[in-house]
C-alpha atoms as a PDB file:
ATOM      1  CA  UNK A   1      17.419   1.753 -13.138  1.00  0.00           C
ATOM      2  CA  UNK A   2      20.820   2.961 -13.440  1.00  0.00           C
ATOM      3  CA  UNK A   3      21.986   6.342 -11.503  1.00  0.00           C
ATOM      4  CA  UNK A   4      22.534   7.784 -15.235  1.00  0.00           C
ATOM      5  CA  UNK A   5      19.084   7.262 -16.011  1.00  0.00           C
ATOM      6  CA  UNK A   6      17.767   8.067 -12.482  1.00  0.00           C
ATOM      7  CA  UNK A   7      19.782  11.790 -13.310  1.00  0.00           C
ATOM      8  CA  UNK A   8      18.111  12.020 -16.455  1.00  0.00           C
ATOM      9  CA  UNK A   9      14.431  11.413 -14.895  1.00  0.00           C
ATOM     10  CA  UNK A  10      14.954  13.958 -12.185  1.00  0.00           C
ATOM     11  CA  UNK A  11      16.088  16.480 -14.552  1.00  0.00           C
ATOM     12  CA  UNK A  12      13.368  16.072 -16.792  1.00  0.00           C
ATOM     13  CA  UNK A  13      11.229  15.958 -13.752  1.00  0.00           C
ATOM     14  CA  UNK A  14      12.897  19.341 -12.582  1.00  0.00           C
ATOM     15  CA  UNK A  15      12.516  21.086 -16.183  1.00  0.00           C
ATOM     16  CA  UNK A  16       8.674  20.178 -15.830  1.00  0.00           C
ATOM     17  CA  UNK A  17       8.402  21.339 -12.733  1.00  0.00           C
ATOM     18  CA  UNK A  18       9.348  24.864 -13.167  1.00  0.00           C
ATOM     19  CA  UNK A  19       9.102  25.500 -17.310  1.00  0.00           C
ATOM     20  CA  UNK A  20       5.573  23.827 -17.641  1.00  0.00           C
ATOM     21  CA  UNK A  21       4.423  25.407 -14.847  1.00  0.00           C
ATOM     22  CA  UNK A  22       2.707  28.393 -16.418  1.00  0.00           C
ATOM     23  CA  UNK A  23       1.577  25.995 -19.591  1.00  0.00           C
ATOM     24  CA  UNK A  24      -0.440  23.909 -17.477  1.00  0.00           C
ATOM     25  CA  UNK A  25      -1.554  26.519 -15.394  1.00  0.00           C
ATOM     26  CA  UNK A  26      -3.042  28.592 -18.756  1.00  0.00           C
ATOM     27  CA  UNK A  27      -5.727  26.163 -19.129  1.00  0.00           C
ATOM     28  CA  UNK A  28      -7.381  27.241 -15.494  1.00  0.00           C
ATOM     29  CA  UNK A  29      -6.598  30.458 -14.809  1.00  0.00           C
ATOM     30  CA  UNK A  30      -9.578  31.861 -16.006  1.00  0.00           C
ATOM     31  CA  UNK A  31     -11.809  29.830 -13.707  1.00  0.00           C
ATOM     32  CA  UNK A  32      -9.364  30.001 -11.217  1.00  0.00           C
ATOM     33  CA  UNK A  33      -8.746  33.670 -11.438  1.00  0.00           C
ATOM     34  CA  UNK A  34     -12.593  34.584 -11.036  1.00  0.00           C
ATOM     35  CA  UNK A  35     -13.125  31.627  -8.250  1.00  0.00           C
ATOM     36  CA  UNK A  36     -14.049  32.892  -5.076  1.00  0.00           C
ATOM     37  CA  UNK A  37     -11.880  31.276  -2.461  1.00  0.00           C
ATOM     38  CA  UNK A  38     -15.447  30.333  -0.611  1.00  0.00           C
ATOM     39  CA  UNK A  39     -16.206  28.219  -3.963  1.00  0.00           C
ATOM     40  CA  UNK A  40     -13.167  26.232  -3.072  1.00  0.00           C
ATOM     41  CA  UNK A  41     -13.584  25.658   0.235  1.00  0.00           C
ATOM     42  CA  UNK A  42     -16.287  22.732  -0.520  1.00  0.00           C
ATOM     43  CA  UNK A  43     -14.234  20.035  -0.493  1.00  0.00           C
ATOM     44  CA  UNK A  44     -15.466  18.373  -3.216  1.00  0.00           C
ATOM     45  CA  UNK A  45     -14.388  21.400  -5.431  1.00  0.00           C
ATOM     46  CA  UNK A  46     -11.126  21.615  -4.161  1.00  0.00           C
ATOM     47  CA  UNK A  47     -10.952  17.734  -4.583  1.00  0.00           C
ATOM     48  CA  UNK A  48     -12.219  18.283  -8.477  1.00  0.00           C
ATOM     49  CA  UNK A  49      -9.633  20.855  -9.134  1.00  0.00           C
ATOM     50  CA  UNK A  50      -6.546  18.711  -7.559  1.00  0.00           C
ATOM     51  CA  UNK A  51      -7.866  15.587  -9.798  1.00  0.00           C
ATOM     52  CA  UNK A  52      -7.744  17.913 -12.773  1.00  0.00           C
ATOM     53  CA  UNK A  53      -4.699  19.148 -11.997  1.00  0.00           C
ATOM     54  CA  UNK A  54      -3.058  15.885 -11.314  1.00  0.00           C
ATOM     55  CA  UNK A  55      -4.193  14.590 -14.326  1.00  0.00           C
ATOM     56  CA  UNK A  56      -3.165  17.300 -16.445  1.00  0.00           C
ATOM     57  CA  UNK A  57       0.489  16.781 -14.780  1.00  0.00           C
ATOM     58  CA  UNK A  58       0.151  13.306 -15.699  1.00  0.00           C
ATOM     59  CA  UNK A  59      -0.383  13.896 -19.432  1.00  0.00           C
ATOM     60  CA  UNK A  60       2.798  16.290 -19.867  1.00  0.00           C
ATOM     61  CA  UNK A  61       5.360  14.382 -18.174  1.00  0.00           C
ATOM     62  CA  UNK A  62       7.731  12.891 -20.707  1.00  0.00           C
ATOM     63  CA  UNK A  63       7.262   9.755 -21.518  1.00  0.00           C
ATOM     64  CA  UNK A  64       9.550   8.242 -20.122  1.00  0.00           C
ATOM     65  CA  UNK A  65       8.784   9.418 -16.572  1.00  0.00           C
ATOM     66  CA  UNK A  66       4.736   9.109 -17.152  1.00  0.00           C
ATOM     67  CA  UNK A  67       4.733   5.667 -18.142  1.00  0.00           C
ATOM     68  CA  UNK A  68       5.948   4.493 -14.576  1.00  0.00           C
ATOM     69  CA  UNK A  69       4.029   7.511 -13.011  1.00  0.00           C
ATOM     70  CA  UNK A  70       0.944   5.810 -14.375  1.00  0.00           C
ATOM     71  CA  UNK A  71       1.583   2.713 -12.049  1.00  0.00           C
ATOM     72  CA  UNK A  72       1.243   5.520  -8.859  1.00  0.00           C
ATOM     73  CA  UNK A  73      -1.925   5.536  -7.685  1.00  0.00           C
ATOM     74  CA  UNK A  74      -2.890   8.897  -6.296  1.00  0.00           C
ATOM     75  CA  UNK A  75      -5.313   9.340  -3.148  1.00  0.00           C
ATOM     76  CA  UNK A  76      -6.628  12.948  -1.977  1.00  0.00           C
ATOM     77  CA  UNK A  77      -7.647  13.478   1.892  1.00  0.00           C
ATOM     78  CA  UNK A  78      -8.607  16.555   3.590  1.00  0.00           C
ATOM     79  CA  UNK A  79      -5.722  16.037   6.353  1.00  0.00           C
ATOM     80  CA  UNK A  80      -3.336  13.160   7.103  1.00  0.00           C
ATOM     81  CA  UNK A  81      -4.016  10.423   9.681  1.00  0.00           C
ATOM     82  CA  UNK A  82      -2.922  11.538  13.408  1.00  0.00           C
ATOM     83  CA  UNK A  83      -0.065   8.788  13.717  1.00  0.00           C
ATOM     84  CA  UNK A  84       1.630  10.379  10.813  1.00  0.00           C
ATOM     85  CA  UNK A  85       1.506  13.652  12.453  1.00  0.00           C
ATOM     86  CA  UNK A  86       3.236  12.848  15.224  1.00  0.00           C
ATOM     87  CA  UNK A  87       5.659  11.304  13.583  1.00  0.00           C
ATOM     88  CA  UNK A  88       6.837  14.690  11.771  1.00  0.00           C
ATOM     89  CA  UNK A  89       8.484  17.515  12.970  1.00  0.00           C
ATOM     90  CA  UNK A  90       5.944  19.624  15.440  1.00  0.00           C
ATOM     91  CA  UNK A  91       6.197  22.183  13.028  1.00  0.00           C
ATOM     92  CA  UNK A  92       5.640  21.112  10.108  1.00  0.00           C
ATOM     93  CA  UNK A  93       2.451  20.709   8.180  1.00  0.00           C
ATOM     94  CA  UNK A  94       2.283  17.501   5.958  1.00  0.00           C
ATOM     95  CA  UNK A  95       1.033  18.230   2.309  1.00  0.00           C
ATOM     96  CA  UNK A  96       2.001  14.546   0.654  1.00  0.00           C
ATOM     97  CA  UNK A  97       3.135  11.569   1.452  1.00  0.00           C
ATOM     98  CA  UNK A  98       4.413   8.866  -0.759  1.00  0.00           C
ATOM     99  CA  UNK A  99       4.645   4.789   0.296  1.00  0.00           C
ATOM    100  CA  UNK A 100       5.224   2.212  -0.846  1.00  0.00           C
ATOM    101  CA  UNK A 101       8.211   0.538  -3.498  1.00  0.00           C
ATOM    102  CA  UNK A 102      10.048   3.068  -5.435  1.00  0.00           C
ATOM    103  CA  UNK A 103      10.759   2.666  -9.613  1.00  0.00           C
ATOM    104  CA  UNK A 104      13.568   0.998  -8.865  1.00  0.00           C
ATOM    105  CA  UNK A 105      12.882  -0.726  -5.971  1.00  0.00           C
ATOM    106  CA  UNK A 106      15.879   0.758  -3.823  1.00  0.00           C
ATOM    107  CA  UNK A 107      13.791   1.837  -1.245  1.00  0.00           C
ATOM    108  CA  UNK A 108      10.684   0.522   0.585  1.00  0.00           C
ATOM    109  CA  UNK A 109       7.582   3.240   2.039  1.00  0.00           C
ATOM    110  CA  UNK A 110       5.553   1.161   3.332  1.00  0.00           C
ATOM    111  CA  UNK A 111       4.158  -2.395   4.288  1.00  0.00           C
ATOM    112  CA  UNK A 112       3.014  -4.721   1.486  1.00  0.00           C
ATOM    113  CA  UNK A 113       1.466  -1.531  -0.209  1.00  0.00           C
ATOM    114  CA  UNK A 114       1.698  -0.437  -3.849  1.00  0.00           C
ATOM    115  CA  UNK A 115       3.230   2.406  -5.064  1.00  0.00           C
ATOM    116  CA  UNK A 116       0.740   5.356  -3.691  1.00  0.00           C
ATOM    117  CA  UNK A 117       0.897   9.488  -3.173  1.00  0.00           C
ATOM    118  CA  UNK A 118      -1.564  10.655  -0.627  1.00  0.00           C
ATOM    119  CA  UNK A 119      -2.377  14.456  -1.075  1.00  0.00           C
ATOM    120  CA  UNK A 120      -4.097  16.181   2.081  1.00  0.00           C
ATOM    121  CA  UNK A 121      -6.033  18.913   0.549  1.00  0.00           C
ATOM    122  CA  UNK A 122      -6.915  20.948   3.239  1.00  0.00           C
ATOM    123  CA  UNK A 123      -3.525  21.059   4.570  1.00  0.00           C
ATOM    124  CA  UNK A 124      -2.255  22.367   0.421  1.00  0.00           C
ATOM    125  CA  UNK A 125      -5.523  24.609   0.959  1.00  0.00           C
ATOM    126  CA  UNK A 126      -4.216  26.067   3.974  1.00  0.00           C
ATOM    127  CA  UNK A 127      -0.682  26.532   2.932  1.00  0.00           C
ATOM    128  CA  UNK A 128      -1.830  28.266  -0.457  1.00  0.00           C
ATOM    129  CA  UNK A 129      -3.623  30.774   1.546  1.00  0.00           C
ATOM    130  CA  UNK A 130      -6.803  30.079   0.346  1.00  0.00           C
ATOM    131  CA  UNK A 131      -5.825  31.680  -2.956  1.00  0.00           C
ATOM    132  CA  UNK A 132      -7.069  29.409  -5.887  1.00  0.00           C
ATOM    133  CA  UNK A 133      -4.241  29.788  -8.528  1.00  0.00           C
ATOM    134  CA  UNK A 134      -1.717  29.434  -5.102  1.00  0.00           C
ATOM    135  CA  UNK A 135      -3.633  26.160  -4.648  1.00  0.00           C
ATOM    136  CA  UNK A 136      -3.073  24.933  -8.110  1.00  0.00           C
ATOM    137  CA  UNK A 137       0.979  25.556  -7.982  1.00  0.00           C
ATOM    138  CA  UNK A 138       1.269  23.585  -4.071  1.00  0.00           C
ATOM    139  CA  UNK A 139      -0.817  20.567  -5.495  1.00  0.00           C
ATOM    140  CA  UNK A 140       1.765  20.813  -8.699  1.00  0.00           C
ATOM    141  CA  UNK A 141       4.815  21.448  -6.258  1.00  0.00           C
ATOM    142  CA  UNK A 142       3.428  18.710  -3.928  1.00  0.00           C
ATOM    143  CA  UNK A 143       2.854  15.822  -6.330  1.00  0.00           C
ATOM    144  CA  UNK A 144       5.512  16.303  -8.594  1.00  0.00           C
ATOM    145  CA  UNK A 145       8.015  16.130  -4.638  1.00  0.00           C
ATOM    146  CA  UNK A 146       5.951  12.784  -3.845  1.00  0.00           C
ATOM    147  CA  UNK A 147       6.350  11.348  -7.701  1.00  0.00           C
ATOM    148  CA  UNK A 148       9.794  12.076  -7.567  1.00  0.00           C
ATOM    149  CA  UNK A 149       9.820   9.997  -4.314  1.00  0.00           C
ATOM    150  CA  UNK A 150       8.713   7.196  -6.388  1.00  0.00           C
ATOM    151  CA  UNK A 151      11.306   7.917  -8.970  1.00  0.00           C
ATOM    152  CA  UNK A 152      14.108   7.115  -6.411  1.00  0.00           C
ATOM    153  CA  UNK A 153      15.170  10.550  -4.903  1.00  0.00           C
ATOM    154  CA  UNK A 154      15.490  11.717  -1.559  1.00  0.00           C
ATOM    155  CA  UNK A 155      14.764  14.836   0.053  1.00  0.00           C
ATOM    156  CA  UNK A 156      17.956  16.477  -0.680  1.00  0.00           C
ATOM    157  CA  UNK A 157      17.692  15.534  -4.491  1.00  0.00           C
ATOM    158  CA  UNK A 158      14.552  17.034  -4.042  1.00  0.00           C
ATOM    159  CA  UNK A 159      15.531  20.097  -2.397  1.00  0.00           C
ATOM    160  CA  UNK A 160      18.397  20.935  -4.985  1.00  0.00           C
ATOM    161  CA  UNK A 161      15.437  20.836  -7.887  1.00  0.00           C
ATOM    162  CA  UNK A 162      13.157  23.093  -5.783  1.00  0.00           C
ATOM    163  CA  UNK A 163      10.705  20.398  -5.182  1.00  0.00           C
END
C-alpha cells in the first residue's frame, strides 16, 4: 500500500472515528441509557455489548478500510496476560492490543500469528467508569486505535487523529 493511500485510510478512519460516533451510538442508547451499571458487570453482558459494538463498527467503515478489517480477527478478555503487563509502562492500564502482520506488511506484532486485536474488557470497563454509554465510546476508541494498528500507523499517527 502506498503512503498516499495509507493517508487516505487513516483519514477516513479518523472521520469515522469522531463523526459516526454519535450514529452508531443512537442505536443503543436507549438500552444503554436505562442499564444499570450492575447489569454490565456480568461479563458475559459486557462481552455481548462489545461484540455488538464491534460489529456495528465493522459494518460502517468504508469500504475500502472494512474489507481488510474483515481479515482482523477480534478476541475479547477480561484483562491482558501478566507478561504483557510488565512489559508496559507501570502506569498504564492496557485496553487493546494488536499482533500480528499489518495491511501492508511493513511491520510484524507478533510470532507466526494472524492479524488479531485483543480487547480486555474489564480493563475498558474500568476506565469507562462503569458508566455504560462511557463503555460503548472506549471499546469504539479502543478498536478503531488497534485497527488502525493493522492499517500501518503508529502511535503518533494515532495520537494526531485522537485515537
Amino acid at each position: 500500500m502506498g503512503q498516499e493511500s495509507k493517508r487516505a485510510l487513516a483519514w477516513d478512519l479518523h472521520a469515522f472515528a469522531g463523526i459516526g460516533l454519535a450514529q452508531t451510538l443512537r442505536a443503543e442508547y436507549a438500552l444503554v441509557m436505562h442499564a444499570h451499571p450492575r447489569r454490565l458487570s456480568n461479563r458475559a453482558a459486557r462481552t455481548a455489548l462489545a461484540e455488538r459494538e464491534v460489529r456495528r463498527i465493522m459494518d460502517a467503515l468504508p469500504p475500502e478500510i472494512r474489507e481488510p478489517a474483515r481479515r482482523v480477527a477480534v478476541l475479547f478478555f477480561d484483562r491482558p496476560d501478566l507478561a504483557l503487563t510488565d512489559e508496559g509502562p507501570p502506569d498504564e492500564v492496557l485496553l487493546g492490543l494488536f499482533e500480528g502482520e499489518t495491511l501492508d506488511a511493513s511491520n510484524w506484532e507478533g510470532f507466526n500469528l494472524p492479524p488479531q486485536i485483543s480487547l480486555f474488557l474489564d480493563n475498558i470497563w474500568e476506565e469507562a467508569a462503569h458508566h455504560p454509554p462511557a463503555f460503548l465510546r472506549e471499546v469504539r476508541i479502543t478498536f478503531l486505535h488497534e485497527l488502525g494498528h493493522y492499517l500501518g500507523l503508529d502511535e503518533d499517527d494515532l495520537l494526531r487523529r485522537g485515537l
